[in-house]
C-alpha atoms as a PDB file:
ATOM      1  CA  UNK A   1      10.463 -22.027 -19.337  1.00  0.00           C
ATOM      2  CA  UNK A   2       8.558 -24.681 -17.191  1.00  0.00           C
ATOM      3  CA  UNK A   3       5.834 -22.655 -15.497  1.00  0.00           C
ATOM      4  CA  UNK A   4       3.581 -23.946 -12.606  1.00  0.00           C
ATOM      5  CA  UNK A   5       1.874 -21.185 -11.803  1.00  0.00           C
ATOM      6  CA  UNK A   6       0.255 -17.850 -13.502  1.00  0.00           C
ATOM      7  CA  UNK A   7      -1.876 -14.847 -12.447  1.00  0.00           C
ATOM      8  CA  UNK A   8      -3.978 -13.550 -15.081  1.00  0.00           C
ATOM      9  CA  UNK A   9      -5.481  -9.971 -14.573  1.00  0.00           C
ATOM     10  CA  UNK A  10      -8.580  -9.587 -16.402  1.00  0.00           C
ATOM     11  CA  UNK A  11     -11.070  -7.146 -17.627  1.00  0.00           C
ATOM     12  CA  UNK A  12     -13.903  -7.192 -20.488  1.00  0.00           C
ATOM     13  CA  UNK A  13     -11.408  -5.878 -23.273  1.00  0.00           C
ATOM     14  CA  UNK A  14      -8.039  -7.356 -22.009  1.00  0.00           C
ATOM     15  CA  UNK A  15      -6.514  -9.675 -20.444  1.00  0.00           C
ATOM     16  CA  UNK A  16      -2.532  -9.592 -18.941  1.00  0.00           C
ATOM     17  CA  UNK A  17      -1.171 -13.301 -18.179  1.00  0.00           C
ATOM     18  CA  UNK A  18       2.220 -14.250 -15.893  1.00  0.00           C
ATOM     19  CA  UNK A  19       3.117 -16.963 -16.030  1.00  0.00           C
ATOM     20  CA  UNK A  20       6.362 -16.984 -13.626  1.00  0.00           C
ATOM     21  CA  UNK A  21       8.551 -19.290 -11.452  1.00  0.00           C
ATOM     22  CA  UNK A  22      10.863 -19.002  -8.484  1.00  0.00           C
ATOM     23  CA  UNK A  23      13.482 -16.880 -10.641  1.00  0.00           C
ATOM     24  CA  UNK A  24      11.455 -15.956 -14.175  1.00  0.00           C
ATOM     25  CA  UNK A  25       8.436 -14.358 -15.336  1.00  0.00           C
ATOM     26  CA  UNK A  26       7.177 -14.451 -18.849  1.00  0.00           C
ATOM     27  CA  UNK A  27       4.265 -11.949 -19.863  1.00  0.00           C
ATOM     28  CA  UNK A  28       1.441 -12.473 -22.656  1.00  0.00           C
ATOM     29  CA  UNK A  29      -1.452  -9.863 -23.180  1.00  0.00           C
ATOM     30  CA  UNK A  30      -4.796 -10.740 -25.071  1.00  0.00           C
ATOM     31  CA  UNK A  31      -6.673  -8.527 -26.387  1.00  0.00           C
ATOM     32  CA  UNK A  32     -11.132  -8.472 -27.729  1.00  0.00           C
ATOM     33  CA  UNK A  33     -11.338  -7.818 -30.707  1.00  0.00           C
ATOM     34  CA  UNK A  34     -14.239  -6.026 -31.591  1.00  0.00           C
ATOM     35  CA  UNK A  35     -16.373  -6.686 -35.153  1.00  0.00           C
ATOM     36  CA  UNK A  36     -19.450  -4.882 -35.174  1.00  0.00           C
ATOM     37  CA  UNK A  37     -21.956  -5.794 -37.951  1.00  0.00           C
ATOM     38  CA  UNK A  38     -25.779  -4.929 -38.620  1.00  0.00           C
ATOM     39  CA  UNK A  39     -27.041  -8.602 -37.625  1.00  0.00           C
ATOM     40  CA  UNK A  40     -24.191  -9.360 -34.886  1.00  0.00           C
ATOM     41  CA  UNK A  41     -24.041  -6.442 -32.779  1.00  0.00           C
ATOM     42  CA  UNK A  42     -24.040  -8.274 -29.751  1.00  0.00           C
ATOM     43  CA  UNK A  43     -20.908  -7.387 -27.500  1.00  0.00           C
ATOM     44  CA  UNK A  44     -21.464 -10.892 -25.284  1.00  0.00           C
ATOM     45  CA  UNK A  45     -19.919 -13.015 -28.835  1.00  0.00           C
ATOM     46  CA  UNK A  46     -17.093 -11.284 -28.648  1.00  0.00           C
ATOM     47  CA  UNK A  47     -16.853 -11.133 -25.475  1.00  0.00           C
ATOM     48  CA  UNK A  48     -17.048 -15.559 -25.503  1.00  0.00           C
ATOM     49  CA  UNK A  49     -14.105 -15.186 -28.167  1.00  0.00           C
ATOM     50  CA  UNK A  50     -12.036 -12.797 -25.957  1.00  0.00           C
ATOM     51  CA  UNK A  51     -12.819 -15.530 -23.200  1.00  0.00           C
ATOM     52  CA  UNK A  52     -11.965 -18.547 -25.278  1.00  0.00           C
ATOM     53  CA  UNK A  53      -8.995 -17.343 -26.168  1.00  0.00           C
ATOM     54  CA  UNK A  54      -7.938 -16.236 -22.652  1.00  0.00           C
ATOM     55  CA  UNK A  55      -8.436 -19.956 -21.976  1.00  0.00           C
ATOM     56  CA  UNK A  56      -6.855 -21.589 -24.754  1.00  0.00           C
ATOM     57  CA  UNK A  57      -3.638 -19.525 -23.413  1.00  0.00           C
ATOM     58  CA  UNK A  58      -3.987 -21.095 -19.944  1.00  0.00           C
ATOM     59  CA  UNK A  59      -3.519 -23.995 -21.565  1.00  0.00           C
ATOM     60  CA  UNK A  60      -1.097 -26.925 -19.897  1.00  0.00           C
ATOM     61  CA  UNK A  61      -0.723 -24.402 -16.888  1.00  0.00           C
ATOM     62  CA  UNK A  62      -1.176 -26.260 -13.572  1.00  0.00           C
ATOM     63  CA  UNK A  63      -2.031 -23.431 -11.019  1.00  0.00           C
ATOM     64  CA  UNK A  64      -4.235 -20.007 -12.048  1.00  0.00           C
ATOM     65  CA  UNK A  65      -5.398 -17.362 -10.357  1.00  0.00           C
ATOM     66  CA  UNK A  66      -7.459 -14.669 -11.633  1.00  0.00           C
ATOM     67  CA  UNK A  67      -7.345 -11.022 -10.448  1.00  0.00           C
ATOM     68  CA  UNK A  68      -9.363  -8.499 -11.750  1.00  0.00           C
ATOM     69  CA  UNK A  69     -13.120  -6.533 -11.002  1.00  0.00           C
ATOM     70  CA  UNK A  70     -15.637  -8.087  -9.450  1.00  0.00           C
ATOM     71  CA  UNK A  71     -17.327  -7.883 -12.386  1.00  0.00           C
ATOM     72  CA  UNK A  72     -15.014  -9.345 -14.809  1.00  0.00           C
ATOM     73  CA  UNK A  73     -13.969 -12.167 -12.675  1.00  0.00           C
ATOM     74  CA  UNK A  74     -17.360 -13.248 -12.640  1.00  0.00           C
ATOM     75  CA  UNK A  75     -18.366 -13.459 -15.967  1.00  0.00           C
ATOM     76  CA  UNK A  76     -15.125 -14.791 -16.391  1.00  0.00           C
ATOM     77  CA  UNK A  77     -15.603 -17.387 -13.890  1.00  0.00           C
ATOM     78  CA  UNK A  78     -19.262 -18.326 -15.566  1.00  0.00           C
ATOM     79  CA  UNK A  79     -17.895 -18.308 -18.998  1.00  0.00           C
ATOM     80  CA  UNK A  80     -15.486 -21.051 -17.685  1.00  0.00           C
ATOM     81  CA  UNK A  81     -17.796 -23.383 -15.498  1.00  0.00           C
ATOM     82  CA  UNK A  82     -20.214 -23.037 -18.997  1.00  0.00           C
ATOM     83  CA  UNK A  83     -17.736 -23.297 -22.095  1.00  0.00           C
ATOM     84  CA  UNK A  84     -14.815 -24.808 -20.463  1.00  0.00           C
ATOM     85  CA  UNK A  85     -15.404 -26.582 -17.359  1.00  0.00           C
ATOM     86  CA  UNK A  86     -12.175 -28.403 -17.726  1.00  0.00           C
ATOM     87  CA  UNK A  87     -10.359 -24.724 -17.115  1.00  0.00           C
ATOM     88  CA  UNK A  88     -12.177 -24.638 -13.832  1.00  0.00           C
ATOM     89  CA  UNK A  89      -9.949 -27.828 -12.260  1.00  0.00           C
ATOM     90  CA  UNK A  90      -6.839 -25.323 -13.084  1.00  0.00           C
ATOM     91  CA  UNK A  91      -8.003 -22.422 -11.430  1.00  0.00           C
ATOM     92  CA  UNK A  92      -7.076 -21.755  -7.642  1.00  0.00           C
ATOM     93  CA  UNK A  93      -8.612 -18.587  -7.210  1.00  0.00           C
ATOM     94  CA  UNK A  94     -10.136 -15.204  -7.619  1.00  0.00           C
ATOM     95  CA  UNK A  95      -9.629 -12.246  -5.881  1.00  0.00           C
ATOM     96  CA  UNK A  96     -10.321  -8.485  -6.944  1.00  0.00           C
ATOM     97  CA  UNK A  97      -7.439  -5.942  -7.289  1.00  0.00           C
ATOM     98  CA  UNK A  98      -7.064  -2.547  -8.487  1.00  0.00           C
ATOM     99  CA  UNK A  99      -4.336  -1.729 -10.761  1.00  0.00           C
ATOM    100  CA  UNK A 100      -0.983  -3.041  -9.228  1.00  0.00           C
ATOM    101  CA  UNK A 101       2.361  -3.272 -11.404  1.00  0.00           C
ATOM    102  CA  UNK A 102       3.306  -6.022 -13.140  1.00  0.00           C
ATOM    103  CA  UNK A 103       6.294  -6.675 -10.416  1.00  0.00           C
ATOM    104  CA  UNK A 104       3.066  -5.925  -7.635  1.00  0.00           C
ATOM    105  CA  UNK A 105       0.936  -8.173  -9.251  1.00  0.00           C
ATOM    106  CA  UNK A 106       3.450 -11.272  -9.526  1.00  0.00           C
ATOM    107  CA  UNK A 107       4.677 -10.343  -6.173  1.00  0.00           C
ATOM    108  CA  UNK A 108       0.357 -10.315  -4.667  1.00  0.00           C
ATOM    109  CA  UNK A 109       0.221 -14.062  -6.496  1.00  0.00           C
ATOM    110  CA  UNK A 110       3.543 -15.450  -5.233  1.00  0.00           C
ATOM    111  CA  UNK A 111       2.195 -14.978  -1.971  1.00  0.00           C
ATOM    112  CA  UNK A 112      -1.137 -16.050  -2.896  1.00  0.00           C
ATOM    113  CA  UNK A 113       0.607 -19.545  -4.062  1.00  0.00           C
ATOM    114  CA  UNK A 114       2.852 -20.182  -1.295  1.00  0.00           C
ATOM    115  CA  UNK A 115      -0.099 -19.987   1.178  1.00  0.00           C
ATOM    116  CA  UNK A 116      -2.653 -22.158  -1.431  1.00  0.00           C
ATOM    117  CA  UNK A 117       0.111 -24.851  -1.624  1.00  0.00           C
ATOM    118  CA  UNK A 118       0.806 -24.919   1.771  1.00  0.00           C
ATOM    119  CA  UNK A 119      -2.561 -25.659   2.914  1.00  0.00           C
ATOM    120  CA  UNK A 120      -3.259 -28.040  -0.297  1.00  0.00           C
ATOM    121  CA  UNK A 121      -0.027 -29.482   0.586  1.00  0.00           C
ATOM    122  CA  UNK A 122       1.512 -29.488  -2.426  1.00  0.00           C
ATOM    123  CA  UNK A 123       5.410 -29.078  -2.991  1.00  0.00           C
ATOM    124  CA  UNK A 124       6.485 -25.599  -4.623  1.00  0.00           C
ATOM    125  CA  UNK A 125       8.138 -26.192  -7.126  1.00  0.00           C
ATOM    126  CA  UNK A 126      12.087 -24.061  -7.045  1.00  0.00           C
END
């Protein structure tokens, strides 16, 4: 499936990614991993490798939008601009939510789209 847009709903410990189209949507979850040891106790490394690979799955996707806490979306957001300031180009967006459905969720960021390529004047894609 060709995708041009996603929504990715984010917290500190997971991370829910839809990647959809006019007809098709096509989940992937990400998950922190957590490895505690005596000299690296430090939650913000894993915390950069739950990032990173958040953003290696955004990968080659033209149009993302991040939903999620306050909270989350910003250290999200500064992780990005930081570690991957390429990312940054790709991402449309960030708005807080609480804890819509999947079918909500792609529903809150088809509308969010349609209105962001309307006034960027891009074509949506069908």
């Amino acid at each position: 499936m060709t995708t041009f847009h996603a929504v990715v709903r984010i917290d500190h410990q997971h991370a829910e990614i839809l990647q959809f189209d006019a007809e098709h949507v096509q989940a992937q979850k990400v998950k922190a991993h957590s490895h505690h040891t005596a000299k690296h106790g430090s939650g913000v490394r894993t915390e950069h490798e739950f990032f990173g690979h958040v953003c290696d799955a955004l990968a080659g996707i033209a149009e993302v939008l991040v939903v999620g806490s306050k909270t989350a979306q910003a250290d999200f957001r500064h992780y990005i601009e930081k570690h991957r300031p390429a990312l940054g180009k790709q991402v449309v967006g960030y708005e807080t939510v609480d804890q819509p459905t999947q079918n909500q969720l792609v529903a809150f960021a088809r509308q969010y789209f349609l209105k962001y390529d309307r006034m960027a004047g891009t074509p949506t894609p069908t």
